[in-house]
Structures are given as structure tokens and as C-alpha cells.
PDB file of N, CA and C in Angstrom:
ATOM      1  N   UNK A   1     -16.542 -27.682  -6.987  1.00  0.00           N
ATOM      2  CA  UNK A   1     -17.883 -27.316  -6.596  1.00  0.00           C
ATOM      3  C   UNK A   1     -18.577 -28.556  -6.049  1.00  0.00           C
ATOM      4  N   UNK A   2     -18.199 -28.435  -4.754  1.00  0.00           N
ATOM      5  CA  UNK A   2     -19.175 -29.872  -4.017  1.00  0.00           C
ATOM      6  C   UNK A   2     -20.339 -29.962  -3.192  1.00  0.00           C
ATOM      7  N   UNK A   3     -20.509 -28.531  -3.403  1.00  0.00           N
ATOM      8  CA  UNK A   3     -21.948 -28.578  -2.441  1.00  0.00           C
ATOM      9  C   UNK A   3     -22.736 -28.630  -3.289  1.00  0.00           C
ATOM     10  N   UNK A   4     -24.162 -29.245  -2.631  1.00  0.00           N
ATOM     11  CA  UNK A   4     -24.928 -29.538  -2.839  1.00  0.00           C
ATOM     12  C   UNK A   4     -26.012 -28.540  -3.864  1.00  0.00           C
ATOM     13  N   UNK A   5     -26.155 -27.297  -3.264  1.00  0.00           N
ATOM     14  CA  UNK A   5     -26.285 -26.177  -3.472  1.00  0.00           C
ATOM     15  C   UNK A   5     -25.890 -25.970  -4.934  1.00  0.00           C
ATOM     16  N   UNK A   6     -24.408 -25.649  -4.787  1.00  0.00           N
ATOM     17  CA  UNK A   6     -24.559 -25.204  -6.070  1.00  0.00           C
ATOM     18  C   UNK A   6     -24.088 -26.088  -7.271  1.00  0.00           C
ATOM     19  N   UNK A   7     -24.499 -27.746  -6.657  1.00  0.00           N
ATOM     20  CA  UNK A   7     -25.060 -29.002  -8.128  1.00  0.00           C
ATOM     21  C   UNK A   7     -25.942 -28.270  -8.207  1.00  0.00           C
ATOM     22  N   UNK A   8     -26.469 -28.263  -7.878  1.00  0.00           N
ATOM     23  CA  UNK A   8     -28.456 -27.917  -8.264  1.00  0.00           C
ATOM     24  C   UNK A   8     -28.252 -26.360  -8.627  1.00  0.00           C
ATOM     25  N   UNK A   9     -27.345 -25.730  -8.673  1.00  0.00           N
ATOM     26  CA  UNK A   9     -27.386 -24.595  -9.631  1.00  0.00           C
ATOM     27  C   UNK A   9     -26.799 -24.677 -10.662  1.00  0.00           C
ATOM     28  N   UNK A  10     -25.646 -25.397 -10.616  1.00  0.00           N
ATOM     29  CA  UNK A  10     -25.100 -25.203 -12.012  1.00  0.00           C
ATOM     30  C   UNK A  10     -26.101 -26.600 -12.664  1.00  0.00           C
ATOM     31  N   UNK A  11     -26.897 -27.225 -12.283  1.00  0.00           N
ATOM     32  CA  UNK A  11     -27.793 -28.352 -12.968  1.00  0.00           C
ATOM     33  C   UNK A  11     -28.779 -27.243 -13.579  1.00  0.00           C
ATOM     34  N   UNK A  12     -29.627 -26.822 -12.595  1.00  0.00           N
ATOM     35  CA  UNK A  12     -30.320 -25.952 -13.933  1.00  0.00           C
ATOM     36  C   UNK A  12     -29.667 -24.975 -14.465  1.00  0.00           C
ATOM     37  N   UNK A  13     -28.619 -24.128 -14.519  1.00  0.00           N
ATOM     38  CA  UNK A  13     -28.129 -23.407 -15.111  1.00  0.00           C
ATOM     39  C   UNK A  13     -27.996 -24.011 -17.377  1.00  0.00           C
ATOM     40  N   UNK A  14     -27.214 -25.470 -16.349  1.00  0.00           N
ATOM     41  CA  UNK A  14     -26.846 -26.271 -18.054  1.00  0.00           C
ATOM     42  C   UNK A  14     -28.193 -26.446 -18.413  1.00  0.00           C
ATOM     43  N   UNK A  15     -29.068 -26.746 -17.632  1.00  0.00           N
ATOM     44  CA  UNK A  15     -30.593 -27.223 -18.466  1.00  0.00           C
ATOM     45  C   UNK A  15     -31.249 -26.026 -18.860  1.00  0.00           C
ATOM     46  N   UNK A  16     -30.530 -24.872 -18.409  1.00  0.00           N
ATOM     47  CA  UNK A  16     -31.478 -23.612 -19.239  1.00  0.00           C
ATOM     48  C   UNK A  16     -30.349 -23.039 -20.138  1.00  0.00           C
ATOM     49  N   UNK A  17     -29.337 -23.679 -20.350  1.00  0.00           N
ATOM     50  CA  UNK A  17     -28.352 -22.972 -21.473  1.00  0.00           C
ATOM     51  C   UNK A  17     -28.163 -24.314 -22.391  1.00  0.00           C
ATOM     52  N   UNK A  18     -28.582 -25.325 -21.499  1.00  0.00           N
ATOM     53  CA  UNK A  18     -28.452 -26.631 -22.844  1.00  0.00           C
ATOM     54  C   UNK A  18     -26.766 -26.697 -22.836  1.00  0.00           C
ATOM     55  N   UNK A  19     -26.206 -26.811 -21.634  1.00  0.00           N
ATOM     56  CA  UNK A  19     -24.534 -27.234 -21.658  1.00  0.00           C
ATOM     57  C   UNK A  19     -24.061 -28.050 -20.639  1.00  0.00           C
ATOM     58  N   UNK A  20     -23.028 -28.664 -20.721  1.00  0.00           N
ATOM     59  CA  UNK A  20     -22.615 -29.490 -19.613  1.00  0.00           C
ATOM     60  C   UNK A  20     -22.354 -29.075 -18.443  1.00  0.00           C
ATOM     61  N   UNK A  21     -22.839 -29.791 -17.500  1.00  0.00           N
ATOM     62  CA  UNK A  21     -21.996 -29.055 -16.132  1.00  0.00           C
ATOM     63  C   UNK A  21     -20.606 -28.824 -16.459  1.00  0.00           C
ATOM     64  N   UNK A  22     -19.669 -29.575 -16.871  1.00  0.00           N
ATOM     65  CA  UNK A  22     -18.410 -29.074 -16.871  1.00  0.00           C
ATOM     66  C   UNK A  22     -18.031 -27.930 -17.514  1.00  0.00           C
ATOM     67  N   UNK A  23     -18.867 -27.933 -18.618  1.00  0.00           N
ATOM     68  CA  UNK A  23     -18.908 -26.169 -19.168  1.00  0.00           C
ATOM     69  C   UNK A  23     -19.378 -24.996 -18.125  1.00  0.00           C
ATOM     70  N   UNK A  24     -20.194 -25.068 -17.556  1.00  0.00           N
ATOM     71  CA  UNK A  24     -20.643 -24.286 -16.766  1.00  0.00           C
ATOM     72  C   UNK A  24     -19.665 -23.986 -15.469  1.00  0.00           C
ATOM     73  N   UNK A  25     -19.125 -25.132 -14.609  1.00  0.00           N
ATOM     74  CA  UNK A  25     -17.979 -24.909 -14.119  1.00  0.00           C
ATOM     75  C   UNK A  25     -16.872 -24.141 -14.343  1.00  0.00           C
ATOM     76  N   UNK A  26     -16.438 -24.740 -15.673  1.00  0.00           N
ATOM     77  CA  UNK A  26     -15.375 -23.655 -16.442  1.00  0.00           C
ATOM     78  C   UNK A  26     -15.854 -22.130 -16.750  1.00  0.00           C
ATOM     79  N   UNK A  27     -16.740 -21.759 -16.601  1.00  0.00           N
ATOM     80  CA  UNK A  27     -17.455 -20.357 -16.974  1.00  0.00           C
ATOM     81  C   UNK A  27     -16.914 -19.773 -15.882  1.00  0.00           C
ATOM     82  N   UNK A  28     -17.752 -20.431 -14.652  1.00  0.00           N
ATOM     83  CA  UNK A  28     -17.552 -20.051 -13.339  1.00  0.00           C
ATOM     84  C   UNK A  28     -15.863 -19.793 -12.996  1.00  0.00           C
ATOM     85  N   UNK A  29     -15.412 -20.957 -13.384  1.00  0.00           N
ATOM     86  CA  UNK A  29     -13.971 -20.428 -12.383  1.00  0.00           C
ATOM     87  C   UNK A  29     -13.233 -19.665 -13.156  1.00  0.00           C
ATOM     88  N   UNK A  30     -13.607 -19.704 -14.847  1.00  0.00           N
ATOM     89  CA  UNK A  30     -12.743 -18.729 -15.569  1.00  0.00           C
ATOM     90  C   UNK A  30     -12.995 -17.227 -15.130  1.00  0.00           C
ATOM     91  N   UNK A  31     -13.677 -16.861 -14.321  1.00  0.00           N
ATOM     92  CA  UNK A  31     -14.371 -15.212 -14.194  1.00  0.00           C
ATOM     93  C   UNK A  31     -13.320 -14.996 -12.627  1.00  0.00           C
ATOM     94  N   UNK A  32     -12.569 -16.544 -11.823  1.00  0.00           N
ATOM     95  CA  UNK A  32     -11.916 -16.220 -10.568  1.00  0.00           C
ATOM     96  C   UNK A  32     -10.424 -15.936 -11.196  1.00  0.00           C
ATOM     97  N   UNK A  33      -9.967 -17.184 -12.526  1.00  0.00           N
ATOM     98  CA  UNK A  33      -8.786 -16.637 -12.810  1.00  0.00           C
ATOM     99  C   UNK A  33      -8.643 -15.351 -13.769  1.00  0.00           C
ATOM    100  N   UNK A  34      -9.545 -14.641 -14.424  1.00  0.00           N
ATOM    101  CA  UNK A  34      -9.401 -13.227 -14.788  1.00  0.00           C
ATOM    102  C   UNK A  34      -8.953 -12.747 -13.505  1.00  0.00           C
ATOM    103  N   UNK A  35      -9.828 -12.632 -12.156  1.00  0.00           N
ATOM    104  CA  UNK A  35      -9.664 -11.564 -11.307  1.00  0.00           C
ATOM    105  C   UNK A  35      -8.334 -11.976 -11.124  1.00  0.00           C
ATOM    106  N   UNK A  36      -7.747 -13.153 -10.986  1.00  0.00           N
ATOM    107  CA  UNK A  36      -5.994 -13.376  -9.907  1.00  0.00           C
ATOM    108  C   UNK A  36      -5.424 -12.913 -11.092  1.00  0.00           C
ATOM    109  N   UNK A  37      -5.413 -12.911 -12.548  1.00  0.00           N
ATOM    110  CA  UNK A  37      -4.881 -12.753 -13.591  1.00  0.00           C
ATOM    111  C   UNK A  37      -4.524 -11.015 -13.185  1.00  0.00           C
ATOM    112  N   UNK A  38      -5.717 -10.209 -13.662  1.00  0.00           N
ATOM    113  CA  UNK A  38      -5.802  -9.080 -13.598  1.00  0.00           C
ATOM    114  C   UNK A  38      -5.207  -8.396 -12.472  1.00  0.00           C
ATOM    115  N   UNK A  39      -5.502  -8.410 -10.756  1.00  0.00           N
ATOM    116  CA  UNK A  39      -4.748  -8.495  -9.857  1.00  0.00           C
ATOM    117  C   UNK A  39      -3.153  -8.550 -10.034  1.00  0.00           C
ATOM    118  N   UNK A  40      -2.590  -9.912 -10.323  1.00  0.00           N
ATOM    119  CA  UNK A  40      -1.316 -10.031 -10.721  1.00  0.00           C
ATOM    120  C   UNK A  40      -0.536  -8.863 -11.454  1.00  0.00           C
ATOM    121  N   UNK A  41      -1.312  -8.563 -12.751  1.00  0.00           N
ATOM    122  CA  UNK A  41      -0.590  -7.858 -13.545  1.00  0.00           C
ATOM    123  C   UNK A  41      -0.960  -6.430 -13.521  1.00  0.00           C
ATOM    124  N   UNK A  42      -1.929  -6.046 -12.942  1.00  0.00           N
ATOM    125  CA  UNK A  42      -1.900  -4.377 -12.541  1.00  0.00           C
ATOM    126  C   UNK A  42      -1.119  -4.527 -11.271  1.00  0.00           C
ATOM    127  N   UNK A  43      -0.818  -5.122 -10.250  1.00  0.00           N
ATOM    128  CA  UNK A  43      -0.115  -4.567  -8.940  1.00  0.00           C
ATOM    129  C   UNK A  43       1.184  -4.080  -9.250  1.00  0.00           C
ATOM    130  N   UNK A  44       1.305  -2.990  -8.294  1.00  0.00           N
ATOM    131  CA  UNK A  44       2.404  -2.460  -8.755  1.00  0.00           C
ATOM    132  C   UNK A  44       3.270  -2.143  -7.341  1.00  0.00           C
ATOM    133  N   UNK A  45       4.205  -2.991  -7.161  1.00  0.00           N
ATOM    134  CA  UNK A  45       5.159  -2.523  -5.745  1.00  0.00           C
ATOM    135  C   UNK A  45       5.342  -1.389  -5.711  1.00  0.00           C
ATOM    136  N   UNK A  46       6.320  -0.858  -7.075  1.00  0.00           N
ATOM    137  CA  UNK A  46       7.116   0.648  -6.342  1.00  0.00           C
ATOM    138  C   UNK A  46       5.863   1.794  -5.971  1.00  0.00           C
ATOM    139  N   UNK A  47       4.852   1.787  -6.609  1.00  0.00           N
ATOM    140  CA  UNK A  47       3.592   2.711  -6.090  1.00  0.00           C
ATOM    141  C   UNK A  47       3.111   2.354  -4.756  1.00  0.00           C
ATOM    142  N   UNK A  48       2.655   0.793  -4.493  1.00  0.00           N
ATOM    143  CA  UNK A  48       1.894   0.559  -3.591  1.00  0.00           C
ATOM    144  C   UNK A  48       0.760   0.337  -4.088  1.00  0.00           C
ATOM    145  N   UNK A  49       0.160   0.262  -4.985  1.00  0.00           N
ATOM    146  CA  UNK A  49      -1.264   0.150  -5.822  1.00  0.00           C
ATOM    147  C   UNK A  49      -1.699  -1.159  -6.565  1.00  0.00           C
ATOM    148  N   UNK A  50      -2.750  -1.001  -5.990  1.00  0.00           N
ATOM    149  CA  UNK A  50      -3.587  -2.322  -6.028  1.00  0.00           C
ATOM    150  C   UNK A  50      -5.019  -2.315  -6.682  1.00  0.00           C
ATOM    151  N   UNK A  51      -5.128  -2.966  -7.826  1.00  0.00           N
ATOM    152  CA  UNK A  51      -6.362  -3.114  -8.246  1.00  0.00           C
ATOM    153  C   UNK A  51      -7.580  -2.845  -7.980  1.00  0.00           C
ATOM    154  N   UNK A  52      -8.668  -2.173  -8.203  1.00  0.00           N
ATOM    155  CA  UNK A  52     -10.063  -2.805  -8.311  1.00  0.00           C
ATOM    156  C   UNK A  52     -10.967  -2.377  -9.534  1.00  0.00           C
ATOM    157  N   UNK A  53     -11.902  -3.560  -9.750  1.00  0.00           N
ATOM    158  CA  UNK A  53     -12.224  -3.711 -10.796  1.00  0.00           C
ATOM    159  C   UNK A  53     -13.989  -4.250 -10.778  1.00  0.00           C
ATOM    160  N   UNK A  54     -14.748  -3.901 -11.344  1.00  0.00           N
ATOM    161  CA  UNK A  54     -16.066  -4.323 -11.093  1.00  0.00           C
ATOM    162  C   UNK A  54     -16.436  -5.616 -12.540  1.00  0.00           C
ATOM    163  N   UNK A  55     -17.080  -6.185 -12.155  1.00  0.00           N
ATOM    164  CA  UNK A  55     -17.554  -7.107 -13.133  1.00  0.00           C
ATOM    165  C   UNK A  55     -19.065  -7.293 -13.404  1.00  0.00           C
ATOM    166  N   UNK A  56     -19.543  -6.982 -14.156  1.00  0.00           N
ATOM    167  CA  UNK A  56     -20.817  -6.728 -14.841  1.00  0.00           C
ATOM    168  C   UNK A  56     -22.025  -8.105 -14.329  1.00  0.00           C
ATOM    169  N   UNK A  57     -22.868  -7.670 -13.681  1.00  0.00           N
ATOM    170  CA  UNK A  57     -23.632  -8.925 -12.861  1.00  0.00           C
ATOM    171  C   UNK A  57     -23.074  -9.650 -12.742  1.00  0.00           C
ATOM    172  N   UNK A  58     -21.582  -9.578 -11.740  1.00  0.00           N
ATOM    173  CA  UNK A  58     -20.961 -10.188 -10.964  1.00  0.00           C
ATOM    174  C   UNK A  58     -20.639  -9.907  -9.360  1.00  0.00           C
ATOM    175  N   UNK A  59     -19.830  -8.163  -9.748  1.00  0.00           N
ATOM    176  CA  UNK A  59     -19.659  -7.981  -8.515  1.00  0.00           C
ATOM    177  C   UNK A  59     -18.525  -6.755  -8.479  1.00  0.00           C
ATOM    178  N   UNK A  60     -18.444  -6.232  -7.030  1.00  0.00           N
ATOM    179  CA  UNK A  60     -16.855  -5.209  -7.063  1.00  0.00           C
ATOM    180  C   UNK A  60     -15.803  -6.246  -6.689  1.00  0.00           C
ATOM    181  N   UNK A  61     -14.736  -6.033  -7.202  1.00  0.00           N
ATOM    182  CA  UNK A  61     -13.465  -6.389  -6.668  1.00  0.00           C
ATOM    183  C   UNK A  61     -12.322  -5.790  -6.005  1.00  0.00           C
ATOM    184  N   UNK A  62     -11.832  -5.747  -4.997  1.00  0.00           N
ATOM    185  CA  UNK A  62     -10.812  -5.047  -4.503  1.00  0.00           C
ATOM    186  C   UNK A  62     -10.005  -5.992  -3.172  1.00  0.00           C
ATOM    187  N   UNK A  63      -8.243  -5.497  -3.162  1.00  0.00           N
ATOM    188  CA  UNK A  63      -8.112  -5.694  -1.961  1.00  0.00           C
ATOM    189  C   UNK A  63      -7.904  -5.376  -1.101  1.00  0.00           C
ATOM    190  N   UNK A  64      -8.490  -6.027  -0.060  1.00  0.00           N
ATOM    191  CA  UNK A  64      -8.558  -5.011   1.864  1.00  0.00           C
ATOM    192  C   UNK A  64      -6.702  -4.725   2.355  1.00  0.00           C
ATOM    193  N   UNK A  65      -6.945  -3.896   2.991  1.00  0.00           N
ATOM    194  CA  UNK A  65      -5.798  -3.305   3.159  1.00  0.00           C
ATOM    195  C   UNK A  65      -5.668  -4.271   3.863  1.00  0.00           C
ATOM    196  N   UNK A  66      -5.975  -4.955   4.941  1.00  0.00           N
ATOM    197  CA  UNK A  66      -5.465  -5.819   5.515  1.00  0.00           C
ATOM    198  C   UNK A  66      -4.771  -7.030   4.947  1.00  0.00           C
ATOM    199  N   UNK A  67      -4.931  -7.137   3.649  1.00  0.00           N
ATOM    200  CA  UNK A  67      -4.106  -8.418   2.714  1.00  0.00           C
ATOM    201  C   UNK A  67      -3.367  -7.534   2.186  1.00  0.00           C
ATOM    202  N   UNK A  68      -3.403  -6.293   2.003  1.00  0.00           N
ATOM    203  CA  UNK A  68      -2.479  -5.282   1.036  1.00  0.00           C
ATOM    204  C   UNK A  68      -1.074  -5.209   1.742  1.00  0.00           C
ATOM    205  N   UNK A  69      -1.458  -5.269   3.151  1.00  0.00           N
ATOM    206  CA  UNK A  69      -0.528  -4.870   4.092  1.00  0.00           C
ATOM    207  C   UNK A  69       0.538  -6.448   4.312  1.00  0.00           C
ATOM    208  N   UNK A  70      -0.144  -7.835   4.130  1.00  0.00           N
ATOM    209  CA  UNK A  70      -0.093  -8.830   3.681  1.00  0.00           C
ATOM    210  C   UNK A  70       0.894  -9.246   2.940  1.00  0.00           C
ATOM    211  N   UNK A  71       0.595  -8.612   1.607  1.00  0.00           N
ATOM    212  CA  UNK A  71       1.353  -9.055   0.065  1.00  0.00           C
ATOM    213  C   UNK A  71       2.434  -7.908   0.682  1.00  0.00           C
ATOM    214  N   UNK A  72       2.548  -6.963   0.989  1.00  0.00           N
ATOM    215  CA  UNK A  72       3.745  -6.309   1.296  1.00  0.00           C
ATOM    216  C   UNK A  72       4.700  -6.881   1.892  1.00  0.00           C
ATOM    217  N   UNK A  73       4.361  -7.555   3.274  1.00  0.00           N
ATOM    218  CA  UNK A  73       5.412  -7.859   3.654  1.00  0.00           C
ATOM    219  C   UNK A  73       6.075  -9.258   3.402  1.00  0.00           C
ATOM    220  N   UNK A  74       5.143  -9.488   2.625  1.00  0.00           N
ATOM    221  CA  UNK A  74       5.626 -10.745   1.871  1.00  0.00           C
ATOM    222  C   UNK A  74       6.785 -10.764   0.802  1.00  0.00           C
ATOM    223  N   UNK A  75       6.306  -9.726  -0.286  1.00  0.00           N
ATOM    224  CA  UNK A  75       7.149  -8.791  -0.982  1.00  0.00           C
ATOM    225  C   UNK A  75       8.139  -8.527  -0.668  1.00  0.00           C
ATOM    226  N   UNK A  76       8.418  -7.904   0.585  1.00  0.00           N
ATOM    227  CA  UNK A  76       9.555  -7.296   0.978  1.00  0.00           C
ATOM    228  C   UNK A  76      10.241  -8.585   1.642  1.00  0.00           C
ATOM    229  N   UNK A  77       9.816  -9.375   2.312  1.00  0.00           N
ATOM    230  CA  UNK A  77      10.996 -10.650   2.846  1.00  0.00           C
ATOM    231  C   UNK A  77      11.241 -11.518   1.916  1.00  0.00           C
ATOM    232  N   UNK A  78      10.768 -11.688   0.791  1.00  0.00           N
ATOM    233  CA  UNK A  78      10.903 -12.675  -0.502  1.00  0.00           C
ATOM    234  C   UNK A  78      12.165 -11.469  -1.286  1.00  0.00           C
ATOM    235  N   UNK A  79      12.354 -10.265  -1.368  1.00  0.00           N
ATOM    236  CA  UNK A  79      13.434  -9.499  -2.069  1.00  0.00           C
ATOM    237  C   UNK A  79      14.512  -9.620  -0.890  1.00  0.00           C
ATOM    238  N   UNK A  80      14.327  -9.996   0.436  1.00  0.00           N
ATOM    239  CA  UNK A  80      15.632  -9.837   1.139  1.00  0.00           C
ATOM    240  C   UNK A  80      16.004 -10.997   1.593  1.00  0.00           C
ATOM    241  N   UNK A  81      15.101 -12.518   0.792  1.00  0.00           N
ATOM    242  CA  UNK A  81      15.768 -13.523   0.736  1.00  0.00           C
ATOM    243  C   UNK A  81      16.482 -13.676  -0.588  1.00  0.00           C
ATOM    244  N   UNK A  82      15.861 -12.869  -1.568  1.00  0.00           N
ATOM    245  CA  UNK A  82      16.574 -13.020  -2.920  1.00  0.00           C
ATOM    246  C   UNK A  82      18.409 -12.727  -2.499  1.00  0.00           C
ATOM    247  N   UNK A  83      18.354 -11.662  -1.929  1.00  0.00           N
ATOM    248  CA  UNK A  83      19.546 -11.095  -1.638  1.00  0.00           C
ATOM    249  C   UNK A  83      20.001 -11.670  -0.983  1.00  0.00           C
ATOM    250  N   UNK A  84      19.943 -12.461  -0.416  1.00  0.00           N
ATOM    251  CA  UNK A  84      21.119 -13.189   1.006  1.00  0.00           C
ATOM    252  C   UNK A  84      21.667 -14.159   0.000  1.00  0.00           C
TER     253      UNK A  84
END
């Protein structure tokens, strides 16, 4: 977190929760590795199905078919390098 911007948010954030910036950081990015976490372990190849998930005064989560279409063919040339 190097902008400027959001020092001065997570600065008052710690001064109105009384915690370190580095705590507050860790808050923050722990809520990005749930989503890759969660993502990871609901996707499901043989369906085709892909997550979404909302997070409570955070936000929706989902992914665009255009990355769906993405991780597929990624998927599929990473199993037909396994095989060679």
C-alpha cells in the first residue's frame, strides 16, 4: 500500500481503532486472500463453475467470463503438458 491515499486511510483508520498500520494492512489484505482462497477451492473444472460470493460492507465477487474463459484454457494446456 504505497499511495498516498490510502497512508492517510489506513492512518486514521489505526487512530480510530487504536492499531498499527501494519495491523490494519493485514486486515486489508487478509479479506483479498479469503477471496483467492475461496475462489481456489470452490472452482470446479469438470462442471465449469466458478464462484461468487458477496462480502458484507465490502463488496460482490465474481469471475468475468472473460478470465473464466482464461483459467480454462490454461487448465486445459497445463493437463496436456502434464501428459506429454
Amino acid at each position: 500500500m504505497n499511495f498516498l491515499e490510502d497512508r492517510l486511510i489506513i492512518k486514521k483508520l489505526s487512530e480510530k481503532y487504536n492499531l498499527t498500520s501494519s495491523e490494519i494492512e493485514e486486515i486489508v489484505k487478509s479479506l483479498f486472500l479469503f477471496m483467492r482462497d475461496k475462489i481456489k477451492d470452490e472452482y470446479n473444472p469438470e462442471q465449469d463453475s466458478y464462484p461468487s460470493f458477496r462480502i458484507l460492507n465490502f463488496g460482490r465477487f465474481f469471475i468475468p467470463t472473460k478470465m473464466q474463459k482464461h483459467i480454462k484454457e490454461k487448465t486445459i494446456k497445463s493437463k496436456k503438458d502434464e501428459s506429454v
